[in-house]
PDB file of N, CA and C in Angstrom:
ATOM      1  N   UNK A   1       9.855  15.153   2.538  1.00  0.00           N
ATOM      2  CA  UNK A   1      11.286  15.009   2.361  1.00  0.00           C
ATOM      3  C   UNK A   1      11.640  14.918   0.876  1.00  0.00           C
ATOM      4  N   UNK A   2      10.538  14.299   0.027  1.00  0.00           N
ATOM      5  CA  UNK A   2      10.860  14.575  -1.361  1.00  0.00           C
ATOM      6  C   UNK A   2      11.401  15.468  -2.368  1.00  0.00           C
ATOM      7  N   UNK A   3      10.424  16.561  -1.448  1.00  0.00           N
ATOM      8  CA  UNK A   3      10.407  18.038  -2.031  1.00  0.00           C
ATOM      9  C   UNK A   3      11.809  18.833  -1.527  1.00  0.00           C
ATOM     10  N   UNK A   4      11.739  18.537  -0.197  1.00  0.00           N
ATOM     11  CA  UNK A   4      12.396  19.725   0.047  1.00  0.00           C
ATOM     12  C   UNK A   4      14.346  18.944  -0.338  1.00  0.00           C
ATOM     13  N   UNK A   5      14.191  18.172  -0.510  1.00  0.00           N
ATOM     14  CA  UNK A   5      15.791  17.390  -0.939  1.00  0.00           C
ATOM     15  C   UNK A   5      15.638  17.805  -2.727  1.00  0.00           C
ATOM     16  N   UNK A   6      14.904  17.969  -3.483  1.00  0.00           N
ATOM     17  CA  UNK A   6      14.566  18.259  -4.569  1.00  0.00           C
ATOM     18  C   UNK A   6      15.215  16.641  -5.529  1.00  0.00           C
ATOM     19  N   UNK A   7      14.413  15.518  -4.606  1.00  0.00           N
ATOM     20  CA  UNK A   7      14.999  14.356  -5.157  1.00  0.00           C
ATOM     21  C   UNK A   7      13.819  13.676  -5.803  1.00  0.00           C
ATOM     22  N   UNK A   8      13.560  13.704  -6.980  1.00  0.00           N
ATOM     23  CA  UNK A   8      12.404  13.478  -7.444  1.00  0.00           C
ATOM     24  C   UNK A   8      12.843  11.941  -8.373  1.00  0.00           C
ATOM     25  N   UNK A   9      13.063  11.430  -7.506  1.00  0.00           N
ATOM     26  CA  UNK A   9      13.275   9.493  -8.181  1.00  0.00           C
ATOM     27  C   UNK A   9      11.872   9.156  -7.781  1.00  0.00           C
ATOM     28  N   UNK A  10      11.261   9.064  -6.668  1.00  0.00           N
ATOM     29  CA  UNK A  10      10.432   8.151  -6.012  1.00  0.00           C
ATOM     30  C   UNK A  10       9.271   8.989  -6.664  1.00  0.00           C
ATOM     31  N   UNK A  11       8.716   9.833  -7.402  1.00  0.00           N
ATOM     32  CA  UNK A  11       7.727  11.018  -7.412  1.00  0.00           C
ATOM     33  C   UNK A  11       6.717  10.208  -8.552  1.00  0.00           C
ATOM     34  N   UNK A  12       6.982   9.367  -9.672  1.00  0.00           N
ATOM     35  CA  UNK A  12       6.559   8.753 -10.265  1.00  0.00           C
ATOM     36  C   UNK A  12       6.024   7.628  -9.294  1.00  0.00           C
ATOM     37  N   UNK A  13       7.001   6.759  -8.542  1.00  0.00           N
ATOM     38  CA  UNK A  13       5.988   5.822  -7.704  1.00  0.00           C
ATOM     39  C   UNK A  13       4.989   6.335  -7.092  1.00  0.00           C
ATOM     40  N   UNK A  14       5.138   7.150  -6.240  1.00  0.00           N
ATOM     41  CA  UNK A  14       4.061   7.654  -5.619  1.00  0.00           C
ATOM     42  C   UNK A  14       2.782   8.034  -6.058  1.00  0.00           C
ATOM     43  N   UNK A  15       3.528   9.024  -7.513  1.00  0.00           N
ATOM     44  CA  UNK A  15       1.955   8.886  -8.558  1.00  0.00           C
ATOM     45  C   UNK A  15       1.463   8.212  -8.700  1.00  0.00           C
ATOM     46  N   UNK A  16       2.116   6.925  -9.178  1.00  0.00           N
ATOM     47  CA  UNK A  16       0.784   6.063  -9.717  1.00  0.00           C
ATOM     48  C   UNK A  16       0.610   4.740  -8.773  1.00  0.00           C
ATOM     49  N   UNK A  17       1.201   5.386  -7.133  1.00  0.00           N
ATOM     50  CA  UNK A  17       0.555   4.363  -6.250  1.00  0.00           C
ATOM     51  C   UNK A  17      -0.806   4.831  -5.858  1.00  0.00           C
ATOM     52  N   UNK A  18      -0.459   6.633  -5.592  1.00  0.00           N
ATOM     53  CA  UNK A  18      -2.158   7.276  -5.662  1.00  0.00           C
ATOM     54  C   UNK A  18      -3.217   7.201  -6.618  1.00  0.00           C
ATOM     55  N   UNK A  19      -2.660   6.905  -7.824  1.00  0.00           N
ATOM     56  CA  UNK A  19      -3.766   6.513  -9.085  1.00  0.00           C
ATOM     57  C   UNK A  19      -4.599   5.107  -8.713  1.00  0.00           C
ATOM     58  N   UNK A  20      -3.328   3.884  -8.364  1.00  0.00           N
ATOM     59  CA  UNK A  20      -4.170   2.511  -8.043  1.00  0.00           C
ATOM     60  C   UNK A  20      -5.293   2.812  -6.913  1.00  0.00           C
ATOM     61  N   UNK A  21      -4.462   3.606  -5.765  1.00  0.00           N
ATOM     62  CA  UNK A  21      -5.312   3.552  -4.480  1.00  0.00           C
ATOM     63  C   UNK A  21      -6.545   3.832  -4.740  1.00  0.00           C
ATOM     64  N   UNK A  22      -6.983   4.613  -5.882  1.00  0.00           N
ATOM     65  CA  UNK A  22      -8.147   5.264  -6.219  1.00  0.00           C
ATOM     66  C   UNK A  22      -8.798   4.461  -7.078  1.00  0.00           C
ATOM     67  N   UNK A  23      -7.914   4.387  -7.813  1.00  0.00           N
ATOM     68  CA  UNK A  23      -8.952   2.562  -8.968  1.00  0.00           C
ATOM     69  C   UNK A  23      -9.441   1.924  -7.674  1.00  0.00           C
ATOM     70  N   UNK A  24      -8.341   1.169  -6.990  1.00  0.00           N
ATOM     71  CA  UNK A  24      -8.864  -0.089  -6.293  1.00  0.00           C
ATOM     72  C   UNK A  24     -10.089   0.687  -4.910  1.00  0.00           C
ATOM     73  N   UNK A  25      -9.959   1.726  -4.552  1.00  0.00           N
ATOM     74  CA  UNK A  25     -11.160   2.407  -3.868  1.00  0.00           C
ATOM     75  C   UNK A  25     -12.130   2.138  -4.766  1.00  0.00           C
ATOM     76  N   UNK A  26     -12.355   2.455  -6.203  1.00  0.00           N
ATOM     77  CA  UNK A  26     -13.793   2.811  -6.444  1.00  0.00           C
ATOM     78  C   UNK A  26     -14.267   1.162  -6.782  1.00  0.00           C
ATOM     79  N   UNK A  27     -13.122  -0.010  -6.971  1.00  0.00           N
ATOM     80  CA  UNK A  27     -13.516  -0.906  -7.671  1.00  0.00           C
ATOM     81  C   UNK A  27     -13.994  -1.703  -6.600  1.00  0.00           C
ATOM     82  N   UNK A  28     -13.309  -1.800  -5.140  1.00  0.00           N
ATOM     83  CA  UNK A  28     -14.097  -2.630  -4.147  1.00  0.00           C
ATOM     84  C   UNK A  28     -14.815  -1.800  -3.088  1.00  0.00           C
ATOM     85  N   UNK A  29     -14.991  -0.841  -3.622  1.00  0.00           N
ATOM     86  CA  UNK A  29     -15.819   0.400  -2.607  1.00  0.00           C
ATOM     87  C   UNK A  29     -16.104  -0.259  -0.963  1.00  0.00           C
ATOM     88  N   UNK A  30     -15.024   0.175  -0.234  1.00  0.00           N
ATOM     89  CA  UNK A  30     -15.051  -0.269   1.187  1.00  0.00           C
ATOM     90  C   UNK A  30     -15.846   0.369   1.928  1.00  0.00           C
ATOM     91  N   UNK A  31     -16.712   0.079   2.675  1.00  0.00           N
ATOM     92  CA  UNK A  31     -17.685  -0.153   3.730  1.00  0.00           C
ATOM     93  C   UNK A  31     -17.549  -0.224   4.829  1.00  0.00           C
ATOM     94  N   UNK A  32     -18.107  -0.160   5.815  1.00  0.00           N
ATOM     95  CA  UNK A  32     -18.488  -0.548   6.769  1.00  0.00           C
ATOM     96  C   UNK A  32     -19.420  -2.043   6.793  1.00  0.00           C
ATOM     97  N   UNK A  33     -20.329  -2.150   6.098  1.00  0.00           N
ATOM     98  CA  UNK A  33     -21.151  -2.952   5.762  1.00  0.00           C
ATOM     99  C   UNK A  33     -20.253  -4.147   4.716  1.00  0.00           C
ATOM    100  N   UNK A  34     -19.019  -3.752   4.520  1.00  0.00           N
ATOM    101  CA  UNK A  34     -18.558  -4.691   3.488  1.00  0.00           C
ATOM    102  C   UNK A  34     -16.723  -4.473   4.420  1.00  0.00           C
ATOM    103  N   UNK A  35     -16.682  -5.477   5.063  1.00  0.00           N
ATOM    104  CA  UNK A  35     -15.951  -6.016   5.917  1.00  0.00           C
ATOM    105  C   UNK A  35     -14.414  -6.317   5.128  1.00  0.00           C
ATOM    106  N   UNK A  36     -15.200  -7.641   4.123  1.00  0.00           N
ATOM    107  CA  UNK A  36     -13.685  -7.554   3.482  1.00  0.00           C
ATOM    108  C   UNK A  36     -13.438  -7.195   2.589  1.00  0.00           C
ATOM    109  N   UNK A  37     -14.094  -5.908   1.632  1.00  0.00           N
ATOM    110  CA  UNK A  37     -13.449  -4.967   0.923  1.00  0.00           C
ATOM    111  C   UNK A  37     -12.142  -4.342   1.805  1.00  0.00           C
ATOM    112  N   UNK A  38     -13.130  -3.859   2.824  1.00  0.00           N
ATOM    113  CA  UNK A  38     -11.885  -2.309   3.630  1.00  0.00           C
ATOM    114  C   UNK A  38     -10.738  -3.290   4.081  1.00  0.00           C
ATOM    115  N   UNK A  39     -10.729  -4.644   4.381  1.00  0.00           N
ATOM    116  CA  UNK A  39      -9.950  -5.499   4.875  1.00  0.00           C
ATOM    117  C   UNK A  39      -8.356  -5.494   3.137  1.00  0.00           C
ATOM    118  N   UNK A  40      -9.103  -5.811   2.244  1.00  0.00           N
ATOM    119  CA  UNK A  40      -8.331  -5.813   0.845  1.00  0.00           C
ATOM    120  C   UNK A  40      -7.608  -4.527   0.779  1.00  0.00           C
ATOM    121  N   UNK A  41      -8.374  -3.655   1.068  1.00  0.00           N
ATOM    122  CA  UNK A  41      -8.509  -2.167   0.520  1.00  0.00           C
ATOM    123  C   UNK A  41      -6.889  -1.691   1.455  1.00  0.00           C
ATOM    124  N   UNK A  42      -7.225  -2.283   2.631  1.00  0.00           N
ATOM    125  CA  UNK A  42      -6.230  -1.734   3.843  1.00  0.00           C
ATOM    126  C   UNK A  42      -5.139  -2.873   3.688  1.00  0.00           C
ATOM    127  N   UNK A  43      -4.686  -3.802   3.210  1.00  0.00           N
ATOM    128  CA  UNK A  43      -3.587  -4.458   2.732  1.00  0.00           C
ATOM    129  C   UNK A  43      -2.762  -3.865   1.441  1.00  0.00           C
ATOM    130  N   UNK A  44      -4.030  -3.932   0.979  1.00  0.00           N
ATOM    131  CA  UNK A  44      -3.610  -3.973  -0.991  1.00  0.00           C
ATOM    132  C   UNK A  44      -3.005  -2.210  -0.775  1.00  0.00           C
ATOM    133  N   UNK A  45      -3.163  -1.198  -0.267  1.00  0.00           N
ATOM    134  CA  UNK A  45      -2.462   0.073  -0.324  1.00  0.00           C
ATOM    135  C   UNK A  45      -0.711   0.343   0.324  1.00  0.00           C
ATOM    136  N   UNK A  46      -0.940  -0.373   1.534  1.00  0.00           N
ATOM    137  CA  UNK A  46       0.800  -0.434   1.891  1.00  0.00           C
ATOM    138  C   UNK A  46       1.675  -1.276   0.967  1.00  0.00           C
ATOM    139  N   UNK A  47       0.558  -2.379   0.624  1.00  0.00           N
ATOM    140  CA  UNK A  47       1.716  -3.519  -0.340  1.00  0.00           C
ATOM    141  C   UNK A  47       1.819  -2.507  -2.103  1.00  0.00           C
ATOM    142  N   UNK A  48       1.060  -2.006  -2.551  1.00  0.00           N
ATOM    143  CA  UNK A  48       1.328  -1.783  -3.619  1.00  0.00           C
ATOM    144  C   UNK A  48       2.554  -0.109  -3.136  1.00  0.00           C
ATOM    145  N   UNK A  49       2.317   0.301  -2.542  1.00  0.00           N
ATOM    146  CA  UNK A  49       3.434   1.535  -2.081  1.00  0.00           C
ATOM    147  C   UNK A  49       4.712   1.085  -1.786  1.00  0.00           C
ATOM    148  N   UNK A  50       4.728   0.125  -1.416  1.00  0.00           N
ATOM    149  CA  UNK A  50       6.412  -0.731  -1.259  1.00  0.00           C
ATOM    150  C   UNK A  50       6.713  -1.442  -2.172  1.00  0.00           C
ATOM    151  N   UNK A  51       5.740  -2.104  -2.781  1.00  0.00           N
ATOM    152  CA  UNK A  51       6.254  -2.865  -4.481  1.00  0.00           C
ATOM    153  C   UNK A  51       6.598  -1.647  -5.452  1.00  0.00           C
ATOM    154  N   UNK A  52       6.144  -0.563  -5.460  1.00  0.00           N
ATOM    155  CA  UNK A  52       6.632   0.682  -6.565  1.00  0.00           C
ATOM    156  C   UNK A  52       7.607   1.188  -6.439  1.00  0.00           C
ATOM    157  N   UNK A  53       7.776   1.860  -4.693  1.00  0.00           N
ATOM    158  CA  UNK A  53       8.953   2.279  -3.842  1.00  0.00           C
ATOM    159  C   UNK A  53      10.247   1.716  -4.292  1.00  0.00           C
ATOM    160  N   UNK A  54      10.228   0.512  -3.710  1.00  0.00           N
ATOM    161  CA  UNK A  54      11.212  -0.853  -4.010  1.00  0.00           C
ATOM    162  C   UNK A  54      11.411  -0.899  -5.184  1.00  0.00           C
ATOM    163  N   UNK A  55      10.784  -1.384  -6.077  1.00  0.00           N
ATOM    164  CA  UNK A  55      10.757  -1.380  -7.838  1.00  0.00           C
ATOM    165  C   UNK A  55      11.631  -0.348  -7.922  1.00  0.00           C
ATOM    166  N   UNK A  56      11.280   0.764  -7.563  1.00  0.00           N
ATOM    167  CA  UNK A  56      11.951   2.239  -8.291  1.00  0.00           C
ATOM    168  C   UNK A  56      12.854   2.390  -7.799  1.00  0.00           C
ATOM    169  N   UNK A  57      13.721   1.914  -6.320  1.00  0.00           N
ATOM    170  CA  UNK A  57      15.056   1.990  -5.526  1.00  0.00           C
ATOM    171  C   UNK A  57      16.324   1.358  -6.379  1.00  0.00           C
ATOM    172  N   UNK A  58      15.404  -0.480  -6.663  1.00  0.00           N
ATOM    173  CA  UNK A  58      15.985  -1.561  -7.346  1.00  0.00           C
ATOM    174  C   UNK A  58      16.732  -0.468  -8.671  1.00  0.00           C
ATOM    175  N   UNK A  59      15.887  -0.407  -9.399  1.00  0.00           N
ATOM    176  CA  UNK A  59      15.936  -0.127 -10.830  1.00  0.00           C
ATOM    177  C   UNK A  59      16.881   0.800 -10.980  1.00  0.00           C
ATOM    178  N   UNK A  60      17.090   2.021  -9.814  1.00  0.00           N
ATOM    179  CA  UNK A  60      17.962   2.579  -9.934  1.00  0.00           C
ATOM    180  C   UNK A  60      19.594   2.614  -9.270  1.00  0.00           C
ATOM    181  N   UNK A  61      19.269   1.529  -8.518  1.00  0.00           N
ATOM    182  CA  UNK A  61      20.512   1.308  -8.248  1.00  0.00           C
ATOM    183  C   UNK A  61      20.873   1.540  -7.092  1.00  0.00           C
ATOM    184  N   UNK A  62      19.860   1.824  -6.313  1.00  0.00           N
ATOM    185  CA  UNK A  62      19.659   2.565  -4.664  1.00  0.00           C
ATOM    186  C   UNK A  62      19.638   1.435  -3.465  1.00  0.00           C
ATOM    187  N   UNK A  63      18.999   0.493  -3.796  1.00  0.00           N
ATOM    188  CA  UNK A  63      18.615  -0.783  -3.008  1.00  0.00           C
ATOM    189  C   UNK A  63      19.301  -2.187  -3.319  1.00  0.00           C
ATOM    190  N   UNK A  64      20.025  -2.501  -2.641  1.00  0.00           N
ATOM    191  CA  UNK A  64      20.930  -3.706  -3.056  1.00  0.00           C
ATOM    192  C   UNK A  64      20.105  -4.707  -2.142  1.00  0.00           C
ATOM    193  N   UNK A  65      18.711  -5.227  -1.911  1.00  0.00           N
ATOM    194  CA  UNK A  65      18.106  -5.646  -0.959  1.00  0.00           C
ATOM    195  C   UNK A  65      18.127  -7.231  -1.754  1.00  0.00           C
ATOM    196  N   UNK A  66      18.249  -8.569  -1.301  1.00  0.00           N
ATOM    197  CA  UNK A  66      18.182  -9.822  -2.267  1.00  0.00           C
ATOM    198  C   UNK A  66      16.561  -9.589  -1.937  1.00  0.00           C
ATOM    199  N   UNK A  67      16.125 -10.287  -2.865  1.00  0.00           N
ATOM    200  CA  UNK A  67      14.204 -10.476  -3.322  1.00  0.00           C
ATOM    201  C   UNK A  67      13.797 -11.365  -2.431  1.00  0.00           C
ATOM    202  N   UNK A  68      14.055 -12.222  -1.238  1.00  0.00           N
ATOM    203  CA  UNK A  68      13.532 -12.465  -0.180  1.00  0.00           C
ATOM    204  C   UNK A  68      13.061 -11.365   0.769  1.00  0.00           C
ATOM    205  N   UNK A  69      14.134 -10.710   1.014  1.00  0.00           N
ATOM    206  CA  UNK A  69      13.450  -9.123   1.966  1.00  0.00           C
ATOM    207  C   UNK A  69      13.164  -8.446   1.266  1.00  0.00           C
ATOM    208  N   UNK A  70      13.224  -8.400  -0.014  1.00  0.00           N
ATOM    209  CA  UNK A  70      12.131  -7.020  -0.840  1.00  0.00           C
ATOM    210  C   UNK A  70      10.531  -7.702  -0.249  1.00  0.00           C
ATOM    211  N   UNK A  71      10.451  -9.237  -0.512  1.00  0.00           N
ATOM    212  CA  UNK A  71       9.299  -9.445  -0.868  1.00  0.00           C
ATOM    213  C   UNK A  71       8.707  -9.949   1.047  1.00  0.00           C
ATOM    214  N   UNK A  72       9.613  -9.759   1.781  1.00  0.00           N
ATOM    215  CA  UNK A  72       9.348 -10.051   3.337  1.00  0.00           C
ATOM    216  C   UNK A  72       8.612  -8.585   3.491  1.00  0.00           C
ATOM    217  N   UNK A  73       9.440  -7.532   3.247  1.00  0.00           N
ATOM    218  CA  UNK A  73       9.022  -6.286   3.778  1.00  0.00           C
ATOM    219  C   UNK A  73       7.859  -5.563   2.980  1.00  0.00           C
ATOM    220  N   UNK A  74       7.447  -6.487   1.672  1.00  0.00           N
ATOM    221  CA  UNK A  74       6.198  -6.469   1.069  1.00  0.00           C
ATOM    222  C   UNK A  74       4.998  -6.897   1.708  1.00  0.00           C
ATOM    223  N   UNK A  75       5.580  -8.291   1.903  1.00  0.00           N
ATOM    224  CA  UNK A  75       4.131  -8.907   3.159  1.00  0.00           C
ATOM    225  C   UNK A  75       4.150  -8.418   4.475  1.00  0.00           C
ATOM    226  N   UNK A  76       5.181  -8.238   4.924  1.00  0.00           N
ATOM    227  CA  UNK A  76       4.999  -7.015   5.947  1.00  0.00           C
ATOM    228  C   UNK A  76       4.023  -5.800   6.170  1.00  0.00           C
ATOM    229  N   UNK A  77       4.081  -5.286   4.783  1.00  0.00           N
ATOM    230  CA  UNK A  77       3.297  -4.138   5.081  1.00  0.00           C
ATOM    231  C   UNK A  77       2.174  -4.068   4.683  1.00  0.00           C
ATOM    232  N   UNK A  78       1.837  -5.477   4.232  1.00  0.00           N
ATOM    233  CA  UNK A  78       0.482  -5.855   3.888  1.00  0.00           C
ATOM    234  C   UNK A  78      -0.174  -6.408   4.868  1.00  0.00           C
ATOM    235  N   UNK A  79       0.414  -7.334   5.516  1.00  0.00           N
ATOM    236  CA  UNK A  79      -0.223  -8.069   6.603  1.00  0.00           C
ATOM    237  C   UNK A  79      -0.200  -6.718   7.987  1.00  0.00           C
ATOM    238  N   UNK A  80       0.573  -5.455   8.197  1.00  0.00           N
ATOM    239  CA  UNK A  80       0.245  -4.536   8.973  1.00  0.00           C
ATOM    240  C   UNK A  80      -1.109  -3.826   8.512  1.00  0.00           C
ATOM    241  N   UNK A  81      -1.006  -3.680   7.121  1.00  0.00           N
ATOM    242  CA  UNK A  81      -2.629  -2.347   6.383  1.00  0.00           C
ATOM    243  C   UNK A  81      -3.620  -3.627   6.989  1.00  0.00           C
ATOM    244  N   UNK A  82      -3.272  -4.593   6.865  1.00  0.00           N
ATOM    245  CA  UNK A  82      -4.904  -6.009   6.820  1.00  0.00           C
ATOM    246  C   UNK A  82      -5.103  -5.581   8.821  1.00  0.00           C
ATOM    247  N   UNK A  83      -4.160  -5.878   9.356  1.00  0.00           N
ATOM    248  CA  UNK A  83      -4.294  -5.535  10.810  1.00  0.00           C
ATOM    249  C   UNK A  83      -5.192  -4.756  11.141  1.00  0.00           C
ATOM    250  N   UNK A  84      -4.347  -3.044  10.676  1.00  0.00           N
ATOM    251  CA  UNK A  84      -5.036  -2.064  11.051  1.00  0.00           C
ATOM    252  C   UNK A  84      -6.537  -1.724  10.732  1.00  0.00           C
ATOM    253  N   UNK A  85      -6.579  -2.517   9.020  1.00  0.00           N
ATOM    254  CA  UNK A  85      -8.211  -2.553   8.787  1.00  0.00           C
ATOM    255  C   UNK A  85      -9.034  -3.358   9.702  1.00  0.00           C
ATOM    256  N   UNK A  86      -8.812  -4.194  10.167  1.00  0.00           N
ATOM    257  CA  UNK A  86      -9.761  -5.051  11.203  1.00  0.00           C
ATOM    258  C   UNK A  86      -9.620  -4.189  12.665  1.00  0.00           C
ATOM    259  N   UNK A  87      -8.705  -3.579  13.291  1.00  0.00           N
ATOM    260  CA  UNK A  87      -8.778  -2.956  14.139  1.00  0.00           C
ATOM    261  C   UNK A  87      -9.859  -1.285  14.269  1.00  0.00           C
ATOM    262  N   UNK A  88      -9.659  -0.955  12.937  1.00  0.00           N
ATOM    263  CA  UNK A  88     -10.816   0.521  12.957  1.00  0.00           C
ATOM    264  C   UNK A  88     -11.315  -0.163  12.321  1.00  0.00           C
ATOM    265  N   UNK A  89     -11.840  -1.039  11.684  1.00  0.00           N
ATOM    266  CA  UNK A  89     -13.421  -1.232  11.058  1.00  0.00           C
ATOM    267  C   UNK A  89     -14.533  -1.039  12.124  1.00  0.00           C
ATOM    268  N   UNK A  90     -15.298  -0.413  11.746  1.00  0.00           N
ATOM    269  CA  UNK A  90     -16.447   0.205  13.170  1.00  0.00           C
ATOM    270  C   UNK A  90     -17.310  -1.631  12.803  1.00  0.00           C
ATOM    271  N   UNK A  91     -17.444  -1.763  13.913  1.00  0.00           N
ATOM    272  CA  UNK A  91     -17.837  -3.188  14.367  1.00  0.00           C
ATOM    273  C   UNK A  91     -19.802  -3.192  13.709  1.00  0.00           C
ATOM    274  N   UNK A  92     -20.062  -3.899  12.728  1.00  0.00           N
ATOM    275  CA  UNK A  92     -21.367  -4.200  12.247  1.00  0.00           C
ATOM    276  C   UNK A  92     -22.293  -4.986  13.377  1.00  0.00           C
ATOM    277  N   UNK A  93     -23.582  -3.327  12.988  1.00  0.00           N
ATOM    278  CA  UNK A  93     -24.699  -3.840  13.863  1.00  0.00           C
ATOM    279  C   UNK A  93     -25.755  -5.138  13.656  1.00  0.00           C
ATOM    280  N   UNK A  94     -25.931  -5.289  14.626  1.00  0.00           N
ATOM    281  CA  UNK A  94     -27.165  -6.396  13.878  1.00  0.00           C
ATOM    282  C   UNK A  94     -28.527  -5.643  13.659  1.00  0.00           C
ATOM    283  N   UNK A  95     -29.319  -5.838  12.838  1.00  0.00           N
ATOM    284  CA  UNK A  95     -30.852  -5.141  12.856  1.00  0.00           C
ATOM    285  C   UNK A  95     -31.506  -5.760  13.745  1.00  0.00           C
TER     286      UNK A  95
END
């Protein structure tokens, strides 16, 4: 929808939410074997995409949201990525 509206406000967040996603991939390298990396890994990506999103709505004048529900619908979508990581984490064998 970015593209084809030719609305390029949000195009910078998005960049450099894909830049973190990739730092914070290589820096807690999630696993299978490493439980609460992918657990961090799968929070820390929805929350930093709505703190940039938001940031960049605010700033421009798009989002009249008070900073209780900026920061509700922040933990929101952190505490959903933490969910979904514990739900597909393939369950560790024992040897």
């Amino acid at each position: 929808m970015l593209l084809v509206h030719a609305n390029y406000t949000l195009l910078p967040a998005l960049i450099v939410t894909g830049l973190l996603t990739d730092g914070g991939y290589a820096w807690l390298r999630p696993s299978a074997g490493r439980a609460h990396a992918v657990q961090a890994f799968a929070a820390l990506v929805p929350a930093t995409l709505f703190v940039l999103v938001l940031t960049t709505l605010a700033l421009t004048g798009v989002l009249d949201w008070s900073v209780t529900l900026v920061a509700g619908a922040v933990t929101l979508a952190a505490l959903t990525g933490w969910l979904l990581g514990l739900a597909f984490l393939p369950f560790a064998q024992t040897p």
